[in-house]
N, C-alpha and C. Protein backbone atom coordinates (compact mmCIF):
# COMPACT_ATOMS: atom_id res chain seq x y z
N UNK A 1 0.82 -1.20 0.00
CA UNK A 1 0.00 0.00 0.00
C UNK A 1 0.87 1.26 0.00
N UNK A 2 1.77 1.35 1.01
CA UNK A 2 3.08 2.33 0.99
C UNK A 2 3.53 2.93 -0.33
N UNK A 3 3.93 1.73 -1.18
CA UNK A 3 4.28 1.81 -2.67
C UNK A 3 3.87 2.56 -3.41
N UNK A 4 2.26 2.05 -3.78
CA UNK A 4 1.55 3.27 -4.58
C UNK A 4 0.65 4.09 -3.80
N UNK A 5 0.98 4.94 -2.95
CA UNK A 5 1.05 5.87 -1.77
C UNK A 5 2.16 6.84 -2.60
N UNK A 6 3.42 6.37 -2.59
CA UNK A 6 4.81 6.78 -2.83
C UNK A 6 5.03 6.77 -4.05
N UNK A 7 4.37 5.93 -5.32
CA UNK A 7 4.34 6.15 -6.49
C UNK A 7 2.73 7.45 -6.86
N UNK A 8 2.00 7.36 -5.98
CA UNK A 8 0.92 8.34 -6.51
C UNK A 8 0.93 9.92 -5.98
N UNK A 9 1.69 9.53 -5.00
CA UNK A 9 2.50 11.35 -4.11
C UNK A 9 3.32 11.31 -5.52
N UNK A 10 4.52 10.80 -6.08
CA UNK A 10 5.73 11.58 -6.76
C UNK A 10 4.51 11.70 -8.26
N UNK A 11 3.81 11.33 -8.59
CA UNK A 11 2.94 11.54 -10.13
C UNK A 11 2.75 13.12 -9.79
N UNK A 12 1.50 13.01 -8.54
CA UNK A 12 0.93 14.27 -8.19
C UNK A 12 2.36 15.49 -8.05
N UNK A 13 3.03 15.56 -7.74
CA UNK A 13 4.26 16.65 -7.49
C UNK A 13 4.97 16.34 -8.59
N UNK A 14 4.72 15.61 -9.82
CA UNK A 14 5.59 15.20 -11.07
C UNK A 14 7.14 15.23 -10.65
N UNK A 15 7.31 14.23 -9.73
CA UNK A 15 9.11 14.53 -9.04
C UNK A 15 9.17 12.85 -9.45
N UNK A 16 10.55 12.23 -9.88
CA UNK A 16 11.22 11.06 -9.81
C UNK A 16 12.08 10.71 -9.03
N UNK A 17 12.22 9.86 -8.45
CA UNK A 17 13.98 9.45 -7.48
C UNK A 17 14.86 9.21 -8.02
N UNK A 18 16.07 10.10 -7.76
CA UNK A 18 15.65 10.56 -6.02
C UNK A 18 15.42 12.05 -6.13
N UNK A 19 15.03 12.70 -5.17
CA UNK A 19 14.86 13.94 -5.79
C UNK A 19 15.12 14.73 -4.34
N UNK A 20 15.32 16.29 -4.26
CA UNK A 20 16.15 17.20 -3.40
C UNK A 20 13.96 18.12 -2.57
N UNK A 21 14.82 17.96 -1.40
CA UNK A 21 13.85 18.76 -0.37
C UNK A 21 13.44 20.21 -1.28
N UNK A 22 14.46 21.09 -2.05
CA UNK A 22 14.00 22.17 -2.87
C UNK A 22 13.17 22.19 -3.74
N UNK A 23 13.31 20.84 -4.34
CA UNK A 23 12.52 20.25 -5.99
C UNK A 23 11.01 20.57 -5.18
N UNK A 24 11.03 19.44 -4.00
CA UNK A 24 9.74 18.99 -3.31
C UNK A 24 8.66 19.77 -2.92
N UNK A 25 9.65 21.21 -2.35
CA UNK A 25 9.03 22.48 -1.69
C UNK A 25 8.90 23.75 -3.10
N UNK A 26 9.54 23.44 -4.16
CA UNK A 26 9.10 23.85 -5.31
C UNK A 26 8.03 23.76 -5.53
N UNK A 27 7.64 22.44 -5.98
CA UNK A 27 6.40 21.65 -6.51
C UNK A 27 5.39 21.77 -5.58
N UNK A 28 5.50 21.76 -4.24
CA UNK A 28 4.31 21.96 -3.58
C UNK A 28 3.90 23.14 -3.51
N UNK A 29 4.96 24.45 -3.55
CA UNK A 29 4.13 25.65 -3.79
C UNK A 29 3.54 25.92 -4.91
N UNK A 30 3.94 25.40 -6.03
CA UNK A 30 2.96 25.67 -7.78
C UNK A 30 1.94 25.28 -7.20
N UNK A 31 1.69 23.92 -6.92
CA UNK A 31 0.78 23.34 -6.79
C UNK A 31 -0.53 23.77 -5.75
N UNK A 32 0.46 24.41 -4.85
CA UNK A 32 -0.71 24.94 -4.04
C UNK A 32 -1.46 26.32 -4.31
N UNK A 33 -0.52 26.95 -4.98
CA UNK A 33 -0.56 27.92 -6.17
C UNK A 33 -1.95 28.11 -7.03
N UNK A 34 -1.47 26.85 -7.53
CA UNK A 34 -2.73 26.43 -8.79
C UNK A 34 -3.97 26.19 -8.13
N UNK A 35 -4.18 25.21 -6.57
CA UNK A 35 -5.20 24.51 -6.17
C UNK A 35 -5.68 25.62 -4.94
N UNK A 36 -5.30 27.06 -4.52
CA UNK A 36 -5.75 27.33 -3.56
C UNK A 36 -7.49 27.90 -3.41
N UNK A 37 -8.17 26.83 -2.92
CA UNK A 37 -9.51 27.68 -3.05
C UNK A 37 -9.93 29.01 -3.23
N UNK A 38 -9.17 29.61 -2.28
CA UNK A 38 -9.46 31.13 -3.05
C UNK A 38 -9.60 31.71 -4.27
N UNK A 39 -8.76 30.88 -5.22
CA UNK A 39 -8.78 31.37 -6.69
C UNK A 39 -10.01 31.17 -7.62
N UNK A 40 -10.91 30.42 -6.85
CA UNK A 40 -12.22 29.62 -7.44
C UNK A 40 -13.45 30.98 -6.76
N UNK A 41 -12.61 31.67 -6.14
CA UNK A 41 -13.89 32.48 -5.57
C UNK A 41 -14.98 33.79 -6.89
N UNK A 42 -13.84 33.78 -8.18
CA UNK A 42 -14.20 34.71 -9.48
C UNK A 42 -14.56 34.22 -10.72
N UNK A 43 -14.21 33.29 -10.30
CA UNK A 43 -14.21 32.46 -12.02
C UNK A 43 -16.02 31.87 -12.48
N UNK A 44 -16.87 32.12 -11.26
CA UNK A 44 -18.18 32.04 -12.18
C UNK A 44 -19.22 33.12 -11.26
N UNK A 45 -20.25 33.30 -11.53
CA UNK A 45 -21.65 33.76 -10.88
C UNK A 45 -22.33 32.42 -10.26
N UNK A 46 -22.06 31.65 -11.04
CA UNK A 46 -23.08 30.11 -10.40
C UNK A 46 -22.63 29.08 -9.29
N UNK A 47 -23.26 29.77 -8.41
CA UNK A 47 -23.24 29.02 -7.32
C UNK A 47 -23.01 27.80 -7.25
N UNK A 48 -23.48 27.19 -7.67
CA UNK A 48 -23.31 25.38 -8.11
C UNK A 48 -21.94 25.25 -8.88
N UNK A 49 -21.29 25.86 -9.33
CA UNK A 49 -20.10 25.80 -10.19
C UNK A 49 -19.07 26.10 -8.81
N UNK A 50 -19.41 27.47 -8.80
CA UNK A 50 -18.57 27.82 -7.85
C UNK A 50 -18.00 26.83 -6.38
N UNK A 51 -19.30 26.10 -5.89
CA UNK A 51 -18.97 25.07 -4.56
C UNK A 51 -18.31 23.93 -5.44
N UNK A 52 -18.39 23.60 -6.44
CA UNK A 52 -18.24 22.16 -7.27
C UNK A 52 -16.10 22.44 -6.95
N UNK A 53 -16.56 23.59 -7.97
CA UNK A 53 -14.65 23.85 -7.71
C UNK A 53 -14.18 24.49 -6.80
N UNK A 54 -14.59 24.86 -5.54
CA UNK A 54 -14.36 25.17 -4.36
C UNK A 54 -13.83 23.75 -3.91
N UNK A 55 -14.92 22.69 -4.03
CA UNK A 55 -14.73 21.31 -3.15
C UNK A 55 -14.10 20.64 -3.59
N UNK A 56 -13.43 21.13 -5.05
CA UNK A 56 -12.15 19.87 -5.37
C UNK A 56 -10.98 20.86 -5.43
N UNK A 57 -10.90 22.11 -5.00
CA UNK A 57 -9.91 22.39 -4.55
C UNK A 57 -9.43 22.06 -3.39
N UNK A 58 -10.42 21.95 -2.24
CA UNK A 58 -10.26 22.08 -1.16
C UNK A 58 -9.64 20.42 -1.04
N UNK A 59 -10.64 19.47 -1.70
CA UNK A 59 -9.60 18.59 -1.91
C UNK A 59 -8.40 18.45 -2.32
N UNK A 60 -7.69 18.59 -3.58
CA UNK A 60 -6.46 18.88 -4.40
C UNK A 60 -5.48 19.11 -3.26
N UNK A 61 -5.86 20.29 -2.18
CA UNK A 61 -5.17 20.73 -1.24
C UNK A 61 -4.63 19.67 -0.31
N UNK A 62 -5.83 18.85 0.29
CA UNK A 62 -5.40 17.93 1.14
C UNK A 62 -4.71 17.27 0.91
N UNK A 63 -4.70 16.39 -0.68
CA UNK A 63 -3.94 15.54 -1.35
C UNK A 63 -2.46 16.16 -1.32
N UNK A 64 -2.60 17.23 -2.09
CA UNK A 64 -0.92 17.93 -1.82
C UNK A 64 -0.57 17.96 -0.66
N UNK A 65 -0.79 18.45 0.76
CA UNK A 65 -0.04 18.14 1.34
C UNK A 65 -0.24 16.69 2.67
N UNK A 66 -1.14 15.93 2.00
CA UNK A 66 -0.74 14.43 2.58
C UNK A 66 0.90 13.51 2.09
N UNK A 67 0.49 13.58 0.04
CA UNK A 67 1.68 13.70 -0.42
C UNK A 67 2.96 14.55 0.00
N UNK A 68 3.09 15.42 0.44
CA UNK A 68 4.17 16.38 0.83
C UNK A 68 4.77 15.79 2.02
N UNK A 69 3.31 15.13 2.92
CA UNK A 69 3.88 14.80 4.42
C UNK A 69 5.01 13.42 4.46
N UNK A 70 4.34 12.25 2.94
CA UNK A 70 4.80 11.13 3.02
C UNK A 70 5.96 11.60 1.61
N UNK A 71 6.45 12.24 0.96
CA UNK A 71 7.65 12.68 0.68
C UNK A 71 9.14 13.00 1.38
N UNK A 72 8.09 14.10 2.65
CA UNK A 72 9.43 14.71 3.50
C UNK A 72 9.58 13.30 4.33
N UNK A 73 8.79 12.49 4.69
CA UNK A 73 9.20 11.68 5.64
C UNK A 73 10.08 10.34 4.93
N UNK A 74 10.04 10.55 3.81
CA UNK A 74 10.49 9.20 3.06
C UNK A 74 12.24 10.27 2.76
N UNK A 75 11.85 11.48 2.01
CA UNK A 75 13.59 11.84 2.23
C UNK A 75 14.29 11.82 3.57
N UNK A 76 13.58 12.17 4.28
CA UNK A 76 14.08 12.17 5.86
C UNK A 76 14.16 10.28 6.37
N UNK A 77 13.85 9.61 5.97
CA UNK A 77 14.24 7.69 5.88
C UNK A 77 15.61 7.60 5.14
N UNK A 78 15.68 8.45 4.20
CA UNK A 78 16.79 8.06 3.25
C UNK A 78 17.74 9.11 3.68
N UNK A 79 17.99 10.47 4.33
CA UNK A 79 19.15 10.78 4.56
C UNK A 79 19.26 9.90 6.12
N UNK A 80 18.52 9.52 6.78
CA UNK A 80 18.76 8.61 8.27
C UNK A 80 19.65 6.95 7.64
N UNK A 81 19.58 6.39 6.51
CA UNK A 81 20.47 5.62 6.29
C UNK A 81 21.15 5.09 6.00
């Protein structure tokens, strides 16, 4: 399960191994960049549009930094050995 955990975090942050804590904290700011709900607050009048992409931002978000959490902890495994 770990595996593609660790293969579906590096897709989402488009990073390969091995890759540097800068790359990581790069990629998570575009990304959070791109996905921060706030940016969904102009882009329509319709209410129903508007919560639709509110709620998969708000998702997108979580995903980025669940991925982020099991990144730093997997570079932080590999400089420990």
């Amino acid at each position: 399960m770990t595996g593609k955990r660790l293969t579906d975090a590096l897709t989402l942050f488009a990073l390969a191994q091995p890759f540097t804590r800068e790359q990581l904290d790069q990629q998570r700011d575009a990304l959070l960049h791109t996905w921060t709900p706030r940016r969904f607050a102009n882009l329509t009048n319709n209410p129903k549009k508007y919560m639709q992409a509110y709620t998969k931002a708000e998702e997108m978000t979580r995903k980025i930094e669940e991925a982020y959490q099991l990144l730093t902890a997997t570079l932080d495994h590999q400089r420990s050995e």
